[in-house]
C-alpha atoms as a PDB file:
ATOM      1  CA  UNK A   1      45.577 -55.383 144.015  1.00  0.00           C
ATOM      2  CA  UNK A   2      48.556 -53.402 144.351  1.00  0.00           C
ATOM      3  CA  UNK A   3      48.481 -49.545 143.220  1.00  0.00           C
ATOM      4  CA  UNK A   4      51.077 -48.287 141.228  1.00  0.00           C
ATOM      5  CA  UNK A   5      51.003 -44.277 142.216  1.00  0.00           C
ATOM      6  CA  UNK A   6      52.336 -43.133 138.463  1.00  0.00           C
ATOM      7  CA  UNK A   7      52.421 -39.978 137.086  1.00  0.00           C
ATOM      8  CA  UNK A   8      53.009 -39.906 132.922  1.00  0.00           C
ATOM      9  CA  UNK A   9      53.704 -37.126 131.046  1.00  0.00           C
ATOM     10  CA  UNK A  10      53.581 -36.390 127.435  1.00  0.00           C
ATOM     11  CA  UNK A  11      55.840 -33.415 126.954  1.00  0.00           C
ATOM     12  CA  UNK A  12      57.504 -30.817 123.891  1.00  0.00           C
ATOM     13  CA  UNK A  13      61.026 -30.777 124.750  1.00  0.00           C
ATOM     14  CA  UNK A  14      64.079 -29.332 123.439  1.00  0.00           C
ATOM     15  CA  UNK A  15      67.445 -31.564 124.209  1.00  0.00           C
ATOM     16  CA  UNK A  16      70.367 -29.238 125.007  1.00  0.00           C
ATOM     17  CA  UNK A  17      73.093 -31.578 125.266  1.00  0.00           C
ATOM     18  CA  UNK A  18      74.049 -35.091 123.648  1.00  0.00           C
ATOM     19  CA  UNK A  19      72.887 -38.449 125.644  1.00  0.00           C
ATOM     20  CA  UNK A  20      75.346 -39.636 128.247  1.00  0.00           C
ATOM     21  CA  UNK A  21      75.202 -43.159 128.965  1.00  0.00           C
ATOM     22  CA  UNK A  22      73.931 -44.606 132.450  1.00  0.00           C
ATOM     23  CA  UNK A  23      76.492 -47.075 132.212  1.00  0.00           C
ATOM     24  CA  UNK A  24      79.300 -46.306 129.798  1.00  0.00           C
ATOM     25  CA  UNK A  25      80.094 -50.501 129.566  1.00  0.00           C
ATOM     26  CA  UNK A  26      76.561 -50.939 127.911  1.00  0.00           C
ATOM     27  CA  UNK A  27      76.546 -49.945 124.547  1.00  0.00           C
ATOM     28  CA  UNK A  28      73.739 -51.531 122.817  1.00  0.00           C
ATOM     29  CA  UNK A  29      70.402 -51.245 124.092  1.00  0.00           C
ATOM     30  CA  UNK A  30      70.472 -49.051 127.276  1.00  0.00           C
ATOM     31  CA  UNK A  31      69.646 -46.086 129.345  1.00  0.00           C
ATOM     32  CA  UNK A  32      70.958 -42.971 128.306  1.00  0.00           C
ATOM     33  CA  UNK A  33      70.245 -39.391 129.626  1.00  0.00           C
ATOM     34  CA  UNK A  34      69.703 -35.939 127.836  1.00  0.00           C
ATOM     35  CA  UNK A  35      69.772 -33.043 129.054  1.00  0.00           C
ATOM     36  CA  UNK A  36      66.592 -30.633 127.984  1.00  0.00           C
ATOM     37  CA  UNK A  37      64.047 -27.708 129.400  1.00  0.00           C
ATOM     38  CA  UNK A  38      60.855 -28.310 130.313  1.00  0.00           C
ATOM     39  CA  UNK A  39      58.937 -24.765 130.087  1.00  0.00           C
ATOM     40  CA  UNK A  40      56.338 -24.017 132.363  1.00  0.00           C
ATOM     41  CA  UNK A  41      54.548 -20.341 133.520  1.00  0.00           C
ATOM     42  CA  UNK A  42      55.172 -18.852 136.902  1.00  0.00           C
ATOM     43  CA  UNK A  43      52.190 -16.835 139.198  1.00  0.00           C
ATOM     44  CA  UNK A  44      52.557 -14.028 137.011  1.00  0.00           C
ATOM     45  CA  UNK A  45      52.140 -15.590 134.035  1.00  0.00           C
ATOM     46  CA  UNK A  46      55.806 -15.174 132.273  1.00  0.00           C
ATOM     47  CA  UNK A  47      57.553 -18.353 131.156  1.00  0.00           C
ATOM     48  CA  UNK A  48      60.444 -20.389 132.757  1.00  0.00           C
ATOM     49  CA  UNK A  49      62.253 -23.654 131.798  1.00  0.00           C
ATOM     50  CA  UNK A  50      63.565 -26.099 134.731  1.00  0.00           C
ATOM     51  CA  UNK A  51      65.505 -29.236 133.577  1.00  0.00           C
ATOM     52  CA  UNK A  52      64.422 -32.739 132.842  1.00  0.00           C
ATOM     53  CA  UNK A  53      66.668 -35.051 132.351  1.00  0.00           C
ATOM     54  CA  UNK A  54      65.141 -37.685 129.652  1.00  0.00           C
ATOM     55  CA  UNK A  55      65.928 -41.209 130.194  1.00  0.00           C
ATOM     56  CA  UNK A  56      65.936 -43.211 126.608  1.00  0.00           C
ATOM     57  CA  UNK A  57      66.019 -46.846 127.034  1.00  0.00           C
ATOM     58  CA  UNK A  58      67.158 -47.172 123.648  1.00  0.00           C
ATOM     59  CA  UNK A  59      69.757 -48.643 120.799  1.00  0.00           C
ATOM     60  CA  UNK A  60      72.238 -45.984 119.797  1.00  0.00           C
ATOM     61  CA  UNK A  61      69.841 -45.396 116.665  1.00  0.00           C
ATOM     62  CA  UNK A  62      67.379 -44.010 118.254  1.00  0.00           C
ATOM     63  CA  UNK A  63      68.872 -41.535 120.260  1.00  0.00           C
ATOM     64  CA  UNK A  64      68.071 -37.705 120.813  1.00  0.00           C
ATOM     65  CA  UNK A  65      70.092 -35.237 119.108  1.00  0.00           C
ATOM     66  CA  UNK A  66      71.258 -31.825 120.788  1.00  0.00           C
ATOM     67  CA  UNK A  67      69.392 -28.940 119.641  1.00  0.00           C
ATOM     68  CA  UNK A  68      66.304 -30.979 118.351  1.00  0.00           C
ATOM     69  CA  UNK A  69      62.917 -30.572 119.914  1.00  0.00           C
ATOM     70  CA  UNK A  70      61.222 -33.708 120.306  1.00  0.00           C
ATOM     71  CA  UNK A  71      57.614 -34.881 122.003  1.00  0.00           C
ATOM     72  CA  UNK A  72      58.255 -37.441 124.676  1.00  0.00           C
ATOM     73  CA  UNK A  73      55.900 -39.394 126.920  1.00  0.00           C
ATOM     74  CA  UNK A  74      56.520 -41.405 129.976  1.00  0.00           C
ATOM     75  CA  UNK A  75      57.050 -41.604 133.664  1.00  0.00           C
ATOM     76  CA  UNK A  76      57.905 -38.322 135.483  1.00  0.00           C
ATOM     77  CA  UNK A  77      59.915 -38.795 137.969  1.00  0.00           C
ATOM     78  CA  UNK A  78      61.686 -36.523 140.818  1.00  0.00           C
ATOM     79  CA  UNK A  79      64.909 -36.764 143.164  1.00  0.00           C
ATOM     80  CA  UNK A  80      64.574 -35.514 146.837  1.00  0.00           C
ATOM     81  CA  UNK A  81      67.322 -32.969 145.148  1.00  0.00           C
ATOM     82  CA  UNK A  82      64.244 -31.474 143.380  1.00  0.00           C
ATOM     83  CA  UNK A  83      66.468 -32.830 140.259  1.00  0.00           C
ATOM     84  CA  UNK A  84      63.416 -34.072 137.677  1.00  0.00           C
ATOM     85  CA  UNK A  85      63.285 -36.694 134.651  1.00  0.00           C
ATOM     86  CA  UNK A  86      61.394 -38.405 132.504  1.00  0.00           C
ATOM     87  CA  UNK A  87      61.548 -42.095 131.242  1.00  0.00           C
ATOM     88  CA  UNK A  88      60.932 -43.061 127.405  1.00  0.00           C
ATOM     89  CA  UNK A  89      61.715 -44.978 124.659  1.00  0.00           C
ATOM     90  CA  UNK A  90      62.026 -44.740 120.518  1.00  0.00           C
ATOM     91  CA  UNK A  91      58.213 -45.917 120.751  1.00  0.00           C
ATOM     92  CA  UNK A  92      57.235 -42.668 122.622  1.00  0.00           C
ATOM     93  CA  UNK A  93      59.366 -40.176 121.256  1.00  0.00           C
ATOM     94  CA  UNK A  94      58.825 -38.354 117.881  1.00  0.00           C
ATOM     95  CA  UNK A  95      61.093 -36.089 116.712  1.00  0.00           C
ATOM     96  CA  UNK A  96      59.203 -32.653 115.832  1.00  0.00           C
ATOM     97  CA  UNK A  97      61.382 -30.093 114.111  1.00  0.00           C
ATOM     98  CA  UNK A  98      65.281 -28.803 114.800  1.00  0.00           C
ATOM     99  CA  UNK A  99      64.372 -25.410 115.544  1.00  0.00           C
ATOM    100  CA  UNK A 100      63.584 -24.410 119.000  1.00  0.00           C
ATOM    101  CA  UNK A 101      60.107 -23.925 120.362  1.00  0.00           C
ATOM    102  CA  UNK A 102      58.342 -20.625 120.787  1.00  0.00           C
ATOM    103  CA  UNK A 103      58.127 -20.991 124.922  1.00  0.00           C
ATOM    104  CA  UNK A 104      54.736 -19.064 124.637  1.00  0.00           C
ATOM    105  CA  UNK A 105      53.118 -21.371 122.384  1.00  0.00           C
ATOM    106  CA  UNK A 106      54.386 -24.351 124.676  1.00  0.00           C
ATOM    107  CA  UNK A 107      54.621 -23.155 128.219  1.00  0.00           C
ATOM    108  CA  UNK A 108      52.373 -25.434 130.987  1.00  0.00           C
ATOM    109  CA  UNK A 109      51.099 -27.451 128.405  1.00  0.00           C
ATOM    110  CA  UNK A 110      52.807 -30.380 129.577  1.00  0.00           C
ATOM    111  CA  UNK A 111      49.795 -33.079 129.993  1.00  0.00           C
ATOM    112  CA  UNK A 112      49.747 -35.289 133.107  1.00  0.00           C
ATOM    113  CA  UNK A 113      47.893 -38.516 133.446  1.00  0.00           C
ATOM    114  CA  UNK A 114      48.579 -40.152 137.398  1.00  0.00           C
ATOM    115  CA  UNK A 115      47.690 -42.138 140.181  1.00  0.00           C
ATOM    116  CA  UNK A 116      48.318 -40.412 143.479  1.00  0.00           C
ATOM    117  CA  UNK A 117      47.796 -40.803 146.732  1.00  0.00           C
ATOM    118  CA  UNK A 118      46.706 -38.317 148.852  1.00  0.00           C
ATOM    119  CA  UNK A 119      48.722 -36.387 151.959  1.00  0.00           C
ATOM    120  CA  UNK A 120      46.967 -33.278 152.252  1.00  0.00           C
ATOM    121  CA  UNK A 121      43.485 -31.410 151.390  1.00  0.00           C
ATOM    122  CA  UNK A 122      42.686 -27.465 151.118  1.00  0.00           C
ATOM    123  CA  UNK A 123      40.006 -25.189 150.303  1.00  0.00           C
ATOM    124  CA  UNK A 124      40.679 -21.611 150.194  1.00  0.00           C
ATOM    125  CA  UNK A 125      38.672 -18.562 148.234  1.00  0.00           C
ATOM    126  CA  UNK A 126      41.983 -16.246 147.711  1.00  0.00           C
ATOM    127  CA  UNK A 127      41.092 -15.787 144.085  1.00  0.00           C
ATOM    128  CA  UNK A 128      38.655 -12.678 142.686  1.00  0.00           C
ATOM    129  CA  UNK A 129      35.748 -14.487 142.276  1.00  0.00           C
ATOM    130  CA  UNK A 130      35.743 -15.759 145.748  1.00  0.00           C
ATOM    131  CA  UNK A 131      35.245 -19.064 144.847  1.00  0.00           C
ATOM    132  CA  UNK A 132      36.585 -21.956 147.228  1.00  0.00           C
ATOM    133  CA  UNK A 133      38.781 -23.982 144.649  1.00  0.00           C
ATOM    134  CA  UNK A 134      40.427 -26.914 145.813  1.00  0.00           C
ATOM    135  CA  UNK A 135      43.785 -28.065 146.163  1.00  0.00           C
ATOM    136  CA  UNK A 136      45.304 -31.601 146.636  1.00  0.00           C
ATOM    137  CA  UNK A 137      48.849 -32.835 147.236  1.00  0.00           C
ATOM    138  CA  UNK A 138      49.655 -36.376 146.592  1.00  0.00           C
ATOM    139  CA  UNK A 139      52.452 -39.018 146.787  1.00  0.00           C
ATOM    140  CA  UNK A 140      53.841 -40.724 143.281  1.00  0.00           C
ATOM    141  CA  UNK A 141      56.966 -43.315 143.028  1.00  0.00           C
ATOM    142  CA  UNK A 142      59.214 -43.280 139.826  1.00  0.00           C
ATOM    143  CA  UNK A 143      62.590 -45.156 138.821  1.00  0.00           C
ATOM    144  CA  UNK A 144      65.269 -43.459 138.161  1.00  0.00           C
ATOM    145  CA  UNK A 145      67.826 -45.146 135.960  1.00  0.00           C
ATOM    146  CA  UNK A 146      71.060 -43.049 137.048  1.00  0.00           C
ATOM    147  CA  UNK A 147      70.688 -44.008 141.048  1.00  0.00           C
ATOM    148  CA  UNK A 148      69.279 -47.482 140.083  1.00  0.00           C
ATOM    149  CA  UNK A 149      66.430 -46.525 142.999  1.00  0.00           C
ATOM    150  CA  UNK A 150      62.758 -46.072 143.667  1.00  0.00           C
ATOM    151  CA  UNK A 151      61.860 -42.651 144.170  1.00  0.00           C
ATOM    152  CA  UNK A 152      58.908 -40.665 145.940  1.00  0.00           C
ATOM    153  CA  UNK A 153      57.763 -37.131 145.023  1.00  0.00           C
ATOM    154  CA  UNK A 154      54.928 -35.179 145.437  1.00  0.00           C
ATOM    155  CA  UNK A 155      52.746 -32.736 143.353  1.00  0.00           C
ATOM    156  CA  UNK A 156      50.734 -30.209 143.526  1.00  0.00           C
ATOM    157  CA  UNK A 157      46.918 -30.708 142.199  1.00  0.00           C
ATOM    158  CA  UNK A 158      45.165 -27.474 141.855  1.00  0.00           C
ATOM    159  CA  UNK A 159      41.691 -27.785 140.405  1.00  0.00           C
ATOM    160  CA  UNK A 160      40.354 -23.920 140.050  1.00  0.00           C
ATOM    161  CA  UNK A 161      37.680 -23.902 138.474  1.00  0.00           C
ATOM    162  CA  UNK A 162      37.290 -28.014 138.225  1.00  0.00           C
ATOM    163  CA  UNK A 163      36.371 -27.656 141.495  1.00  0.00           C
ATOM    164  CA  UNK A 164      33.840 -30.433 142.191  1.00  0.00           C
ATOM    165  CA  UNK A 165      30.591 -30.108 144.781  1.00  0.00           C
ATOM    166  CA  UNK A 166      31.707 -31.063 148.183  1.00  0.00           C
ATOM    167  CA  UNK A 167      29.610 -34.327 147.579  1.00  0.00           C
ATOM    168  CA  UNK A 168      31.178 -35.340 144.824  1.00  0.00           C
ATOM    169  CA  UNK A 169      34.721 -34.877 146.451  1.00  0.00           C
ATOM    170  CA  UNK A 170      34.157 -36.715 149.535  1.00  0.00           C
ATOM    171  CA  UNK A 171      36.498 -39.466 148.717  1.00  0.00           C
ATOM    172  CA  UNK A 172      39.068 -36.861 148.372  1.00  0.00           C
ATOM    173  CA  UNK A 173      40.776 -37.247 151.816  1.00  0.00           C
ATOM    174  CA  UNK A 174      44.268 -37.891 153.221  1.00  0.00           C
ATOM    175  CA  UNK A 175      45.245 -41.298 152.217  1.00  0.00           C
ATOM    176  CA  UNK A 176      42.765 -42.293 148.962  1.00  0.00           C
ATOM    177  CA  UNK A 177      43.772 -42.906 145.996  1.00  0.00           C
ATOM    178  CA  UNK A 178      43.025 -40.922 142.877  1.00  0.00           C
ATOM    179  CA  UNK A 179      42.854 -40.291 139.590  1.00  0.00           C
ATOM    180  CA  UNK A 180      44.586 -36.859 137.740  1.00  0.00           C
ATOM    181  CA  UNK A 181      44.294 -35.903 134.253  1.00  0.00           C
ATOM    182  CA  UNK A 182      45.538 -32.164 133.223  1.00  0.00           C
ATOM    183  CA  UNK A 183      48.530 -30.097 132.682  1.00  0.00           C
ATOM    184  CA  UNK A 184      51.510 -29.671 134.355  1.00  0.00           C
ATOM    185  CA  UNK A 185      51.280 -25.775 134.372  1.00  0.00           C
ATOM    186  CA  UNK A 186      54.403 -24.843 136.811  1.00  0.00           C
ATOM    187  CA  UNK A 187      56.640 -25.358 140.097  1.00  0.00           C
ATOM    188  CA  UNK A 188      56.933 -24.077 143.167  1.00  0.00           C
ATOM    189  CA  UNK A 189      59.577 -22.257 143.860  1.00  0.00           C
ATOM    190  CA  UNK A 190      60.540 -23.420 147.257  1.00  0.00           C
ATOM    191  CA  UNK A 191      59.497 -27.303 147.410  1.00  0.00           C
ATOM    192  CA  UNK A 192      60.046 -27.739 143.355  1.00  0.00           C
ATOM    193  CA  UNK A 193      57.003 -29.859 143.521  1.00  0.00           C
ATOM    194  CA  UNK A 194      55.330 -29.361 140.412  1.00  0.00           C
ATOM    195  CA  UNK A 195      51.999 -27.795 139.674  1.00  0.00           C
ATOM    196  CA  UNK A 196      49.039 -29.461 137.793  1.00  0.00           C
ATOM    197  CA  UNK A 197      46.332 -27.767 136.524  1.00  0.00           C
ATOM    198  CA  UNK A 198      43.777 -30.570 137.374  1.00  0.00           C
ATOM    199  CA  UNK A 199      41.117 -31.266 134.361  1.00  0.00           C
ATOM    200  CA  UNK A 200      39.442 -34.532 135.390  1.00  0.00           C
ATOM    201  CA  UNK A 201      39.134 -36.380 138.583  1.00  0.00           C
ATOM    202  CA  UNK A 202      38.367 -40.392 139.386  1.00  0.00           C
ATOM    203  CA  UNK A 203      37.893 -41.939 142.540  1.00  0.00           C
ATOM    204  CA  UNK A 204      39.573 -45.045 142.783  1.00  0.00           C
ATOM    205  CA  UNK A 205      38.801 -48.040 145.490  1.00  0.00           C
ATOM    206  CA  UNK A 206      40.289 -51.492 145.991  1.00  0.00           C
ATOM    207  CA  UNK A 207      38.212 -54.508 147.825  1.00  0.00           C
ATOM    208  CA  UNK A 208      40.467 -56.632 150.403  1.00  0.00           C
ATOM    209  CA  UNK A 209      39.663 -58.819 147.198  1.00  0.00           C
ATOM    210  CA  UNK A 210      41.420 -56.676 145.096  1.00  0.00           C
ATOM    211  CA  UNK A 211      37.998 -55.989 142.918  1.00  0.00           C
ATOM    212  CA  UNK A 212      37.840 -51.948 142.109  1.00  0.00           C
ATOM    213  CA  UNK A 213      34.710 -50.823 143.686  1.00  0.00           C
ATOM    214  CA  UNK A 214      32.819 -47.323 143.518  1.00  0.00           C
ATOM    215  CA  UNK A 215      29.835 -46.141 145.419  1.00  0.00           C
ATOM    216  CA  UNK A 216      28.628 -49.445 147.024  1.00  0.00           C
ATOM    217  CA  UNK A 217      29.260 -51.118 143.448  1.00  0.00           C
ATOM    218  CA  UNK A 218      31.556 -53.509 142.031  1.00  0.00           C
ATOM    219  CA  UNK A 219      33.029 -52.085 138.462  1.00  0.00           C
ATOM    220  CA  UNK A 220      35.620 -53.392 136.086  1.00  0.00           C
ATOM    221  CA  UNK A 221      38.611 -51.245 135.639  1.00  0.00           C
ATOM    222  CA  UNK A 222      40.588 -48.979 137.714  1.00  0.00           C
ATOM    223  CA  UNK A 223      38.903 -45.538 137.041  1.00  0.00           C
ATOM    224  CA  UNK A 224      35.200 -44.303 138.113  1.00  0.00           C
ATOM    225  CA  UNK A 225      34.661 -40.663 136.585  1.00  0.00           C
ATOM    226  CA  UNK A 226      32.955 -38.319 139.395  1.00  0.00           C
ATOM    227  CA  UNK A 227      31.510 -35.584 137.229  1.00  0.00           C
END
């Protein structure tokens, strides 16, 4: 079995300019972008917006309007420009209110749901309880529409405290394949990888079969919860 390393986002976002088509000779049903701010909380806690370009594959009814704030949910996806987007359609978008959001009541509460797969692993007790907390970086691949391309981008997993017992985390190691549910809470500011907030965690292991297998036992289904 092949591993698609997806990360999907469900997202309140405010469009700040009118759709531009991908390809101006397709008018029907297409891919069109729009413009809008994604807001997210820095170290110190204030708010900040970056911009995500929203890919619609949709008919020209269904399009987002400048200065509405919509919910949208689909692939994230990032440029090696740091440039960001996300992919939907009219069946994952719902149109919320035309007033803009209050970027308190919003900010990092982005959720995440992803397959990554794992580059690097760290441990470190810089924060005032002295805890270790673990962090995990890990590979994802996207489309995006514009380039017509593949694209691979990494994120930032911080778990805090979701920090599991070593033994329990022992499949997390360079090269696995896991399993992220939780926020996307910021970005750094000199990569621009983004910054999850990590909630739950799931091992996941392929067979040379292709079965998914956990712990010595054969399971049905991609994800095996470690609590």
């Amino acid at each position: 079995m092949v591993l698609s390393y997806k990360a999907v986002i469900g997202a309140i976002l405010r469009a700040t300019a009118d759709p531009v088509p991908v390809d101006p000779a397709k008018t029907g049903m297409a891919w069109r972008g729009t413009a809008t701010d994604l807001v997210l909380v820095d170290a110190e806690g204030k708010t900040f917006t970056v911009p995500l370009e929203a890919f619609g594959f949709n008919l020209p009814s269904d399009l987002l309007r400048r200065d509405h704030t919509y919910h949208l949910s689909g692939d994230l996806g990032q440029k090696s420009t740091g440039e960001a987007f996300i992919k939907h359609s009219e069946l994952t978008q719902s149109k919320i209110c035309s007033s803009a959001p209050d970027h308190e009541s919003i900010a990092g509460k982005t959720t995440m749901s992803a397959i990554g797969k794992v580059v690097n692993v760290s441990l470190d007790n810089d924060n005032e309880d002295e805890e270790f907390h673990l962090t995990v970086e890990a590979e994802h691949e996207g489309f995006d529409p514009r380039g017509n391309k593949s694209v691979s981008f990494e994120i930032i997993y911080r778990f805090g405290y979701f920090t599991p017992a070593l033994k329990e985390a022992r499949y997390i190691k360079k090269g696995s394949s896991v399993y992220f549910q939780g926020t996307l809470v910021s970005q750094d500011p000199q990569s621009k990888r983004f910054i999850v907030q990590v909630m739950q965690h799931a091992e996941i292991a392929v067979t040379e079969d292709g079965e998914d297998v956990a712990h010595g036992n054969v399971v049905k289904g991609n994800v095996v919860w470690v609590e």
